[in-house]
PDB file of N, CA and C in Angstrom:
ATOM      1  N   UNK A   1      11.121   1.710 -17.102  1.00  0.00           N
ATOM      2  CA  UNK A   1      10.887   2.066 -15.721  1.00  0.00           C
ATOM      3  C   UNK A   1       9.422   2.463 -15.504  1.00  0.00           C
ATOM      4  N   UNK A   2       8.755   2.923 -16.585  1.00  0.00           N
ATOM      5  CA  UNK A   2       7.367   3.526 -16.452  1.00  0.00           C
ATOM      6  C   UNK A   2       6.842   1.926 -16.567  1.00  0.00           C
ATOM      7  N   UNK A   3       6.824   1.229 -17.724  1.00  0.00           N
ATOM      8  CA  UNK A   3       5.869   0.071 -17.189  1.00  0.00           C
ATOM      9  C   UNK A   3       6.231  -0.604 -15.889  1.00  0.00           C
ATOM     10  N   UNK A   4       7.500  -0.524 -14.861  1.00  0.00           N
ATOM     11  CA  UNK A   4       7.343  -1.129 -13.646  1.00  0.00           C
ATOM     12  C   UNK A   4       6.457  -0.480 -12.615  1.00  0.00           C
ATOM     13  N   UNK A   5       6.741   0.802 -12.653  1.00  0.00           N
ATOM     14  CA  UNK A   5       5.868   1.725 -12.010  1.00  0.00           C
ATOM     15  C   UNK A   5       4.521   1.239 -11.865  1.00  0.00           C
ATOM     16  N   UNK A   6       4.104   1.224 -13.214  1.00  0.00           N
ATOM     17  CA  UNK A   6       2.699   0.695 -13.447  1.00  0.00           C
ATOM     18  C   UNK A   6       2.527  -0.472 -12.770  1.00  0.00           C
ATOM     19  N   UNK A   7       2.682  -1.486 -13.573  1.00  0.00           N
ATOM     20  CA  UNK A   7       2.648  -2.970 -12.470  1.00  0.00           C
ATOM     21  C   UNK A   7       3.056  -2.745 -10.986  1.00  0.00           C
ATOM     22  N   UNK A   8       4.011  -2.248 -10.669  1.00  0.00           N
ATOM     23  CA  UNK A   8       3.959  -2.277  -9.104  1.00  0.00           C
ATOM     24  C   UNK A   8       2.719  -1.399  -8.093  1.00  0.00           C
ATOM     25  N   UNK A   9       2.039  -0.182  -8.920  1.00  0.00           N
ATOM     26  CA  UNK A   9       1.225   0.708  -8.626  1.00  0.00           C
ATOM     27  C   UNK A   9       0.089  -0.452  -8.860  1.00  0.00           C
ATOM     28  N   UNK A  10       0.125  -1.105  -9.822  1.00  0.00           N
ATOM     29  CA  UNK A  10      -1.048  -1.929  -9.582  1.00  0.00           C
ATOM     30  C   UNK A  10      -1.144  -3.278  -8.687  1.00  0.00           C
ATOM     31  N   UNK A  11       0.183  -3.516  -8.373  1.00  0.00           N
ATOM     32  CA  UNK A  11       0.168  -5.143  -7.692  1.00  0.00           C
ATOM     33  C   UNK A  11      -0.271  -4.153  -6.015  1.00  0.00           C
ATOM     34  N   UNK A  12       0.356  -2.958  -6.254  1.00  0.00           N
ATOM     35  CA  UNK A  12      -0.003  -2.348  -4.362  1.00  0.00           C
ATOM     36  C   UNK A  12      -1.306  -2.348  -4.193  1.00  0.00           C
ATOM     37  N   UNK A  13      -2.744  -2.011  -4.605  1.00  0.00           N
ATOM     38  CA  UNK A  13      -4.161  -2.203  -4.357  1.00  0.00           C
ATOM     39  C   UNK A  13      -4.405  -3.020  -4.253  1.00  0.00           C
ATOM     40  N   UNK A  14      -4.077  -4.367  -4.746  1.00  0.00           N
ATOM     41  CA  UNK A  14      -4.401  -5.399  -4.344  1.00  0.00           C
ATOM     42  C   UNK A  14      -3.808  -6.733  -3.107  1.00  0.00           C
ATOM     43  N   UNK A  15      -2.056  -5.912  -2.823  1.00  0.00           N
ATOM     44  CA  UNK A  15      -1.699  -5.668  -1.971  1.00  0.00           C
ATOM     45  C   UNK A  15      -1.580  -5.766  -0.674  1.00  0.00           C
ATOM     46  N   UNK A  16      -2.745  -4.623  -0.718  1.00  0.00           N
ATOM     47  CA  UNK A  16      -3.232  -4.541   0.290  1.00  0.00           C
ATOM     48  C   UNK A  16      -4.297  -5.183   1.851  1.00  0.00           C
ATOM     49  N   UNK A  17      -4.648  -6.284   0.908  1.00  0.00           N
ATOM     50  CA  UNK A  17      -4.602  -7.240   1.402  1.00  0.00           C
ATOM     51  C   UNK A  17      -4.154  -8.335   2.545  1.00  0.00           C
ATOM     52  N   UNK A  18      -3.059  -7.857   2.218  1.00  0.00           N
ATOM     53  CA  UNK A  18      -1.727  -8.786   2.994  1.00  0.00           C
ATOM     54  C   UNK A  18      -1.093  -7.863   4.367  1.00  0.00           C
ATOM     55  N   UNK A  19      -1.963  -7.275   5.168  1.00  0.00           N
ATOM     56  CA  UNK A  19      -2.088  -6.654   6.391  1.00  0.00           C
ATOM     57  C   UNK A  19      -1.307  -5.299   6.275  1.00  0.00           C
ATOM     58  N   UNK A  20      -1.503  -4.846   4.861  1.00  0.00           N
ATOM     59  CA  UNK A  20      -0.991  -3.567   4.009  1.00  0.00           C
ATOM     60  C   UNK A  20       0.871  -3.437   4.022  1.00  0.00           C
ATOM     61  N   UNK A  21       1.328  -4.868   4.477  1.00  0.00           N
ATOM     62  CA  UNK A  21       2.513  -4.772   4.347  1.00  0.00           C
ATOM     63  C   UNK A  21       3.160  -4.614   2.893  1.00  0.00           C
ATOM     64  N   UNK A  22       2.180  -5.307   1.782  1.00  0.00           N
ATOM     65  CA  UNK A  22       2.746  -5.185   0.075  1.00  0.00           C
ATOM     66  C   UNK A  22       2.283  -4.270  -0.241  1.00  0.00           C
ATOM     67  N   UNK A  23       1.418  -3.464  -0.116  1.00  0.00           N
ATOM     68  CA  UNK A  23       0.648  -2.580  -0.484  1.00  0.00           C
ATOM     69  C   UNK A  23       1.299  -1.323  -0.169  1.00  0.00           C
ATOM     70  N   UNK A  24       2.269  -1.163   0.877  1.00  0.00           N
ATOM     71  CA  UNK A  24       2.826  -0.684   1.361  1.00  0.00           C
ATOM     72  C   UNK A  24       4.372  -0.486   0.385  1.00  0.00           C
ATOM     73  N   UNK A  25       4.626  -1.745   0.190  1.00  0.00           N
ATOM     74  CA  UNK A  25       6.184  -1.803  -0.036  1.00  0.00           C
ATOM     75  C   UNK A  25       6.341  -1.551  -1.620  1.00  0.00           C
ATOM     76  N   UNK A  26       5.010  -2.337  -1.954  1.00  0.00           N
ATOM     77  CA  UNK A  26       5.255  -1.598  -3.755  1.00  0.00           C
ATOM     78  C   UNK A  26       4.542  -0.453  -4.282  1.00  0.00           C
ATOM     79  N   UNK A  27       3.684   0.157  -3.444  1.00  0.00           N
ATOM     80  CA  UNK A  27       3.367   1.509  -3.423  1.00  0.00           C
ATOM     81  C   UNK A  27       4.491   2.458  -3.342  1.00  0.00           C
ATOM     82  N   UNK A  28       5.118   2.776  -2.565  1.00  0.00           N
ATOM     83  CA  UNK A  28       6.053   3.315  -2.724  1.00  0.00           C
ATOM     84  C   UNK A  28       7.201   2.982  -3.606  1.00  0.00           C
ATOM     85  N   UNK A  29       7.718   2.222  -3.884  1.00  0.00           N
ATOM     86  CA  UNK A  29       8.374   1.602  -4.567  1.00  0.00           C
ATOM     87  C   UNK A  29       7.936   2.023  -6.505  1.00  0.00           C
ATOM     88  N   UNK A  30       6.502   2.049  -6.393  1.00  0.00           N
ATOM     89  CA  UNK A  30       6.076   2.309  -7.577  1.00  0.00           C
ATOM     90  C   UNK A  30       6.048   3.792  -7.742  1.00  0.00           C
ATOM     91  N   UNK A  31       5.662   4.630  -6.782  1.00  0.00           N
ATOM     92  CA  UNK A  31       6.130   6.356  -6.586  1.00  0.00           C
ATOM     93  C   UNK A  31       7.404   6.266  -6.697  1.00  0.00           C
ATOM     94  N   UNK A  32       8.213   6.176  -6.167  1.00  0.00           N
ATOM     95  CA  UNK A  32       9.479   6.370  -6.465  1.00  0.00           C
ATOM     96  C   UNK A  32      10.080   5.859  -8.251  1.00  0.00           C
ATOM     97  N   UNK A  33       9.854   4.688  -8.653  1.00  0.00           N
ATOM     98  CA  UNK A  33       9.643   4.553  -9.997  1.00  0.00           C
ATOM     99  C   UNK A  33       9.351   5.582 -10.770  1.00  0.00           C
ATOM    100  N   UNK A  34       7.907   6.021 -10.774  1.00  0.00           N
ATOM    101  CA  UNK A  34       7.397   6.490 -12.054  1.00  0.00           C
ATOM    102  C   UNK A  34       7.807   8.227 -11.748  1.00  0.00           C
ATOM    103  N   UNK A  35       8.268   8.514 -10.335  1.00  0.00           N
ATOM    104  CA  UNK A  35       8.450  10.183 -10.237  1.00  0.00           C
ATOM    105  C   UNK A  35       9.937   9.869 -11.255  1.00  0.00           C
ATOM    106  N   UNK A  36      10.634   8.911 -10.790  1.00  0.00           N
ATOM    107  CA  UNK A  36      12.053   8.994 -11.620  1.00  0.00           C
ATOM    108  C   UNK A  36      11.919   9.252 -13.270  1.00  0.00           C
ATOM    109  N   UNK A  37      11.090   8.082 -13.621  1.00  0.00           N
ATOM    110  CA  UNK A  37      10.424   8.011 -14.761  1.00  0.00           C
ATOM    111  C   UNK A  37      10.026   9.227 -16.191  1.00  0.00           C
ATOM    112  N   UNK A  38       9.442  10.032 -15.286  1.00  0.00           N
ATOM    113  CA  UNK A  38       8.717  11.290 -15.418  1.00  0.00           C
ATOM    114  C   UNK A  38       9.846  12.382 -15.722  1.00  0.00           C
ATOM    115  N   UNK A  39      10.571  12.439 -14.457  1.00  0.00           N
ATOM    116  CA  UNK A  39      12.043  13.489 -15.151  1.00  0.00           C
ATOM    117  C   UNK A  39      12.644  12.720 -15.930  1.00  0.00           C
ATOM    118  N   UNK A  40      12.641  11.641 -16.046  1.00  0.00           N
ATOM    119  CA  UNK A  40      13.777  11.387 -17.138  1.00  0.00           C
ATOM    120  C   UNK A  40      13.231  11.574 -18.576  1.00  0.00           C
ATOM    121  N   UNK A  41      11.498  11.214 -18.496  1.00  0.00           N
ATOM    122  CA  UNK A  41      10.619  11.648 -19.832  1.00  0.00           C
ATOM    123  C   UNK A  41      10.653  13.354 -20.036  1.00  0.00           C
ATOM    124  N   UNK A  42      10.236  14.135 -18.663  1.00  0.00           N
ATOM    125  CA  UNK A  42      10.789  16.024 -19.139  1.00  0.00           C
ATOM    126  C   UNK A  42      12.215  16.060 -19.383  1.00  0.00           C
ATOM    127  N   UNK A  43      13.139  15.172 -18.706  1.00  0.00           N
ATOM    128  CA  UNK A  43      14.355  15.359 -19.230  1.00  0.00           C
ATOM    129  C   UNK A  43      14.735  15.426 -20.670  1.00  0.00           C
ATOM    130  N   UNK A  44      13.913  14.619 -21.275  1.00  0.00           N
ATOM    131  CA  UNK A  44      14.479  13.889 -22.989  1.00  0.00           C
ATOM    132  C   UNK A  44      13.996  15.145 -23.727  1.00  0.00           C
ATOM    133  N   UNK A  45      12.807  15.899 -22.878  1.00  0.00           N
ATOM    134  CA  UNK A  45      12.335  16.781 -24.089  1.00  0.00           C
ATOM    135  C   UNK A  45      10.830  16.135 -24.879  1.00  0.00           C
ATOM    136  N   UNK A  46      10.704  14.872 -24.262  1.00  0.00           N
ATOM    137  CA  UNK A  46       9.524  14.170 -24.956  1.00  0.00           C
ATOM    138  C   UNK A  46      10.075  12.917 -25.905  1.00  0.00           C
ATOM    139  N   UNK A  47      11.318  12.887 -26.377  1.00  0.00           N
ATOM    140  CA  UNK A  47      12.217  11.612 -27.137  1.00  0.00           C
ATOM    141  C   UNK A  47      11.536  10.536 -26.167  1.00  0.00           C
ATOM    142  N   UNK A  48      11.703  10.548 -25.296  1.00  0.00           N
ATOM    143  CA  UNK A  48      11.395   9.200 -24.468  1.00  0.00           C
ATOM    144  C   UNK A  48       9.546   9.189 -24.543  1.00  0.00           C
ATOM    145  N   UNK A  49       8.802   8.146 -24.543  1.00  0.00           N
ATOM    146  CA  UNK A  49       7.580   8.054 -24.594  1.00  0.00           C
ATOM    147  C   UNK A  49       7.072   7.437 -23.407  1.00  0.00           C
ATOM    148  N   UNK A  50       5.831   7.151 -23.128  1.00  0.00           N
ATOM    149  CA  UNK A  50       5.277   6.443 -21.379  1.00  0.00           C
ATOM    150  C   UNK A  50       5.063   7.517 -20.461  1.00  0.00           C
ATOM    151  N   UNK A  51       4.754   8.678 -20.483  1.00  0.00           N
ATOM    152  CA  UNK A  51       4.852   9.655 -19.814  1.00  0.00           C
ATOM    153  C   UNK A  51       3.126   9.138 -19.026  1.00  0.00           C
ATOM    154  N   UNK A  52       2.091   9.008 -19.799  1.00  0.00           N
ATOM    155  CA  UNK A  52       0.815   8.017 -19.012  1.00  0.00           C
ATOM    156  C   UNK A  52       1.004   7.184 -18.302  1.00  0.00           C
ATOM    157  N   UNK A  53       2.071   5.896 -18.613  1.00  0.00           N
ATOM    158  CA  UNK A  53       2.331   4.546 -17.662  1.00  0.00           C
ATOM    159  C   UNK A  53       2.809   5.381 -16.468  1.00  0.00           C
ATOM    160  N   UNK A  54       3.884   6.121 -16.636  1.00  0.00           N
ATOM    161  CA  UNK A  54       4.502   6.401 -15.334  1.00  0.00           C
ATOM    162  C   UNK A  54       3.658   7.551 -14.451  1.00  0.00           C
ATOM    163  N   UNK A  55       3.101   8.374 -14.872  1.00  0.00           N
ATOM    164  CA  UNK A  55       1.804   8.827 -13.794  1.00  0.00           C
ATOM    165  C   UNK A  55       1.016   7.882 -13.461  1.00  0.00           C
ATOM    166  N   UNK A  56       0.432   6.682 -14.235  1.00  0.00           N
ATOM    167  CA  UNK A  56      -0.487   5.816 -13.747  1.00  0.00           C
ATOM    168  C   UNK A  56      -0.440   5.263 -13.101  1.00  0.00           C
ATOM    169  N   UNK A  57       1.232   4.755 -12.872  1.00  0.00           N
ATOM    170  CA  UNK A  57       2.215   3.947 -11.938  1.00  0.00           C
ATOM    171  C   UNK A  57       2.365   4.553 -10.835  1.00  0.00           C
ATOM    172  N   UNK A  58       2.812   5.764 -10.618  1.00  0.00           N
ATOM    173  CA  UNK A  58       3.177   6.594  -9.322  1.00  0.00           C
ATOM    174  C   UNK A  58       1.475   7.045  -8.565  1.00  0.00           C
ATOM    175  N   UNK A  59       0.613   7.124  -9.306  1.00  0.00           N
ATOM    176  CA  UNK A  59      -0.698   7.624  -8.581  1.00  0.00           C
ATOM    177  C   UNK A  59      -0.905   6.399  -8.133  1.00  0.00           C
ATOM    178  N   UNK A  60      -1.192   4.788  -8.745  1.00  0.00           N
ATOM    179  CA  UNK A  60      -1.817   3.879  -8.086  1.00  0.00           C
ATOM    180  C   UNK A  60      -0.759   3.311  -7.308  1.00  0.00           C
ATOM    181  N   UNK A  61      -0.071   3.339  -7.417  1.00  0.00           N
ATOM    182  CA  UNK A  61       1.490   3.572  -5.886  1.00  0.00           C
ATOM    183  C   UNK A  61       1.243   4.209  -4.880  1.00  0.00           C
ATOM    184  N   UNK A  62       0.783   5.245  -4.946  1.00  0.00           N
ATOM    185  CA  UNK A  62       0.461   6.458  -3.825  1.00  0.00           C
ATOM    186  C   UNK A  62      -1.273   6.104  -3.296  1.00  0.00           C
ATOM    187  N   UNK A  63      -1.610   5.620  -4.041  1.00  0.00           N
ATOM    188  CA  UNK A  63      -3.675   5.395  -3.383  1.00  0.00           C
ATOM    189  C   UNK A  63      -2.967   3.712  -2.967  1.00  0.00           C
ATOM    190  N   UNK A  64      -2.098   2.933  -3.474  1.00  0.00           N
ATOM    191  CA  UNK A  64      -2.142   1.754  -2.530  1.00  0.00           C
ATOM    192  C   UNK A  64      -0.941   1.722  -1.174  1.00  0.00           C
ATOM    193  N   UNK A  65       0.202   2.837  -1.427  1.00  0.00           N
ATOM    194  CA  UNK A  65       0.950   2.984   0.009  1.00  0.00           C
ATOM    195  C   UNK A  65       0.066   3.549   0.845  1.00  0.00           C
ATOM    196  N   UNK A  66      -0.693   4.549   0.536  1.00  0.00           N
ATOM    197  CA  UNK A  66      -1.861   5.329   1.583  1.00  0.00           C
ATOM    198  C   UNK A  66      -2.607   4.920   2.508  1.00  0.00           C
ATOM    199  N   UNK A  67      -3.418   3.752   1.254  1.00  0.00           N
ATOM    200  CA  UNK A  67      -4.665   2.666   1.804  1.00  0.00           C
ATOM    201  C   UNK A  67      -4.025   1.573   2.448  1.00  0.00           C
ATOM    202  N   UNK A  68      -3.017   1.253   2.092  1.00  0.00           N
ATOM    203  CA  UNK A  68      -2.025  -0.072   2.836  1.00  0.00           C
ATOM    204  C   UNK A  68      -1.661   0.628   4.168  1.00  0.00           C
ATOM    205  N   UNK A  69      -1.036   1.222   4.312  1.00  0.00           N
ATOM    206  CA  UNK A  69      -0.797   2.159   5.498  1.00  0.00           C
ATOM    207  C   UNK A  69      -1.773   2.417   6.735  1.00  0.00           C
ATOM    208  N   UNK A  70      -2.785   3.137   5.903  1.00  0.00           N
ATOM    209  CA  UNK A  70      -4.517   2.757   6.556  1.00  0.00           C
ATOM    210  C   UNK A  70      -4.429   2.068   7.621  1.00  0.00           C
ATOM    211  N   UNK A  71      -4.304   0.446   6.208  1.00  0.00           N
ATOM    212  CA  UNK A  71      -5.090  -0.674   7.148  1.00  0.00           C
ATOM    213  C   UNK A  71      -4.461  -1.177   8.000  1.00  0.00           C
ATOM    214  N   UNK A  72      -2.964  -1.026   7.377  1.00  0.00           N
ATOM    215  CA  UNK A  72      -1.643  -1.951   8.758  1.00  0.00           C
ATOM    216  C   UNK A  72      -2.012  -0.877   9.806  1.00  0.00           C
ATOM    217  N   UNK A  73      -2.249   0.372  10.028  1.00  0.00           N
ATOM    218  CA  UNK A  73      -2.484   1.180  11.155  1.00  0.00           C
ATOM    219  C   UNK A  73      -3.564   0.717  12.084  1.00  0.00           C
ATOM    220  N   UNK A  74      -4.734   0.184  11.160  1.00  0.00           N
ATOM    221  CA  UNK A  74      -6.053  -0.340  12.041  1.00  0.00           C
ATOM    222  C   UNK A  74      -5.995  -1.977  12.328  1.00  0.00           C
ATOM    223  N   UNK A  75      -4.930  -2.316  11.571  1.00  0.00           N
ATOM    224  CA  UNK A  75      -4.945  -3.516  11.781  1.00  0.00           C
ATOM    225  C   UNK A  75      -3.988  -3.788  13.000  1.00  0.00           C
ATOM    226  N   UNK A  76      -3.362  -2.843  13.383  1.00  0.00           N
ATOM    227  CA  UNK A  76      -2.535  -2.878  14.773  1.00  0.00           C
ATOM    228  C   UNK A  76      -3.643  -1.995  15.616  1.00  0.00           C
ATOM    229  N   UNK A  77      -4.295  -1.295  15.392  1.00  0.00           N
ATOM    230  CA  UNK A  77      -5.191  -0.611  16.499  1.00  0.00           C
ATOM    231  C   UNK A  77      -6.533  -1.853  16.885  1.00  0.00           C
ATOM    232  N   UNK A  78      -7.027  -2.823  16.044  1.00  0.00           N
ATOM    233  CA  UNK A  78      -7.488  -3.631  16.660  1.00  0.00           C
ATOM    234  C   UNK A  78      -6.841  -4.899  17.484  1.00  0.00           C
ATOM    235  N   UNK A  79      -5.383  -5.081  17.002  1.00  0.00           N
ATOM    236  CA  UNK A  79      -5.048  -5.994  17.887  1.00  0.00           C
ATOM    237  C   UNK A  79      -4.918  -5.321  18.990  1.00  0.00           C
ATOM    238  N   UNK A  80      -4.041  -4.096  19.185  1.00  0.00           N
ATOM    239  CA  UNK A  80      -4.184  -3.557  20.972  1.00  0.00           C
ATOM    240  C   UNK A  80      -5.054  -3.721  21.161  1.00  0.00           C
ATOM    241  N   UNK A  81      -6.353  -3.128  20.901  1.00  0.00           N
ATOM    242  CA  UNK A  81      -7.820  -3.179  21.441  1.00  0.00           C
ATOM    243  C   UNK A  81      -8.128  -4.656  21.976  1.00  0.00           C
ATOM    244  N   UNK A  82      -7.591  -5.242  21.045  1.00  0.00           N
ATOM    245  CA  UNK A  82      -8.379  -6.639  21.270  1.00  0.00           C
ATOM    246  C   UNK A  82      -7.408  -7.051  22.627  1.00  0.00           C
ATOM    247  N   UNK A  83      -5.789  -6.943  22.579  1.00  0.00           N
ATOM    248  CA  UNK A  83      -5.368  -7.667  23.649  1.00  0.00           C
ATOM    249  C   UNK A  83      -5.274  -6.743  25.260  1.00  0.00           C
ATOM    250  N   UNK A  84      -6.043  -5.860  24.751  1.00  0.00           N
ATOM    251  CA  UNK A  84      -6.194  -4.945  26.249  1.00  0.00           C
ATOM    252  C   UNK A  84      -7.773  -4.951  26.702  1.00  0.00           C
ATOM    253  N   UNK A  85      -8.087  -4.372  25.811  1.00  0.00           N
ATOM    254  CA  UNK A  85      -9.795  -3.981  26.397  1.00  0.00           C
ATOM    255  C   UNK A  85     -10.612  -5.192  26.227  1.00  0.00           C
ATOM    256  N   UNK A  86     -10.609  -5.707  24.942  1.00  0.00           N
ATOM    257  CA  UNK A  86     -11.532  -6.877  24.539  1.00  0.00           C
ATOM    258  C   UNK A  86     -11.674  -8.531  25.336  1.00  0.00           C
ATOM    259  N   UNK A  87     -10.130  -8.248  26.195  1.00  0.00           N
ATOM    260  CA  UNK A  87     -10.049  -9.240  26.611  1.00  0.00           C
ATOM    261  C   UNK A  87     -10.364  -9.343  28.269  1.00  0.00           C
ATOM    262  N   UNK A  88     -10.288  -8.084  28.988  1.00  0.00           N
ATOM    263  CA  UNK A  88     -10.734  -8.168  30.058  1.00  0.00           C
ATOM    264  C   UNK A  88     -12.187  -8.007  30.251  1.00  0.00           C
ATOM    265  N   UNK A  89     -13.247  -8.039  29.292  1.00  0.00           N
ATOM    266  CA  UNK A  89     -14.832  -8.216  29.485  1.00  0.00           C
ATOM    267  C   UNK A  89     -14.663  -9.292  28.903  1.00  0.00           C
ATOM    268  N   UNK A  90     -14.081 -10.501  28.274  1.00  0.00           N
ATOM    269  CA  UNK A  90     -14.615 -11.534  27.868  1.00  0.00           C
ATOM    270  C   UNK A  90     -14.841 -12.896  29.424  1.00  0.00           C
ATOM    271  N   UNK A  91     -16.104 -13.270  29.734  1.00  0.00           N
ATOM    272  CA  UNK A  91     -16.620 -13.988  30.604  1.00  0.00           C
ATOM    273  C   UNK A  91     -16.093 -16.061  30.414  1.00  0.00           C
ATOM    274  N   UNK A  92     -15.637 -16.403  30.755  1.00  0.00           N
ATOM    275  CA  UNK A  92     -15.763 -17.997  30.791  1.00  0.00           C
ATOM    276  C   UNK A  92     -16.723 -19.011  31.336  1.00  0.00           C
ATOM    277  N   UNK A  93     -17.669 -19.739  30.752  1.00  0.00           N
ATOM    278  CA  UNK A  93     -18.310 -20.447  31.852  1.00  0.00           C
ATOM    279  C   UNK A  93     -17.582 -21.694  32.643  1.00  0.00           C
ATOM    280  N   UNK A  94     -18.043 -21.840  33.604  1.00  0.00           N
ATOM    281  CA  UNK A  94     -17.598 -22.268  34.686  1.00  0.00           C
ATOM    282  C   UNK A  94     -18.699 -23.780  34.963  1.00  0.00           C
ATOM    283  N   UNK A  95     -18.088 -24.660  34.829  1.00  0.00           N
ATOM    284  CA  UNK A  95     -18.551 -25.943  34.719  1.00  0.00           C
ATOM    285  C   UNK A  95     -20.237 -26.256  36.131  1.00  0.00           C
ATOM    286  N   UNK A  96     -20.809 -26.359  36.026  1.00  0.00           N
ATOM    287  CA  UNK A  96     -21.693 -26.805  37.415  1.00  0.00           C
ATOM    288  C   UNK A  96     -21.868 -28.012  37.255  1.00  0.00           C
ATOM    289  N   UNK A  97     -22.312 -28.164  39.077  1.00  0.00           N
ATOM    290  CA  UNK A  97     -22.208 -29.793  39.230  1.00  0.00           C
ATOM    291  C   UNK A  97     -22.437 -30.185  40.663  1.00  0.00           C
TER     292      UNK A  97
END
């Protein structure tokens, strides 16, 4: 479970990309992973090993749900912008003749 954490904490930064919708979905996805991860490693007493993968997993989970989040937020604050404000100053020319 700690190496999914990881890979999914890492596929979310890059992710992010994709109008922070993946960045989003395996960010969290990867927090939720590696927090599980983690009690089940304090659970064992330390028997279980990966206690690094699964913090590494749940932190870069949490900096790519954050930053994904971010951008899907600005990436909807420029489309309003664009289909309200941006579009009533844009000018057309008008053929002469």
């Amino acid at each position: 479970m700690a190496i999914a954490a990881l890979v999914l904490g890492i596929i979310a930064i890059p992710g992010i990309c994709c109008y922070g919708v993946v960045g989003v979905a395996a960010g969290v996805t990867a927090v939720i992973l590696g927090r599980m991860s983690l009690s089940k490693i304090t659970a064992s007493g330390g028997m279980i090993g990966g206690r690094g993968l699964a913090q590494a997993g749940w932190i870069c989970g949490l900096i790519g749900a954050v930053l994904g989040l971010i951008w899907g937020i600005l990436q909807i604050a420029f489309l309003i912008f664009g289909m309200t404000s941006g579009f009533g100053t844009l000018t057309f020319p008008t053929p002469s003749g």
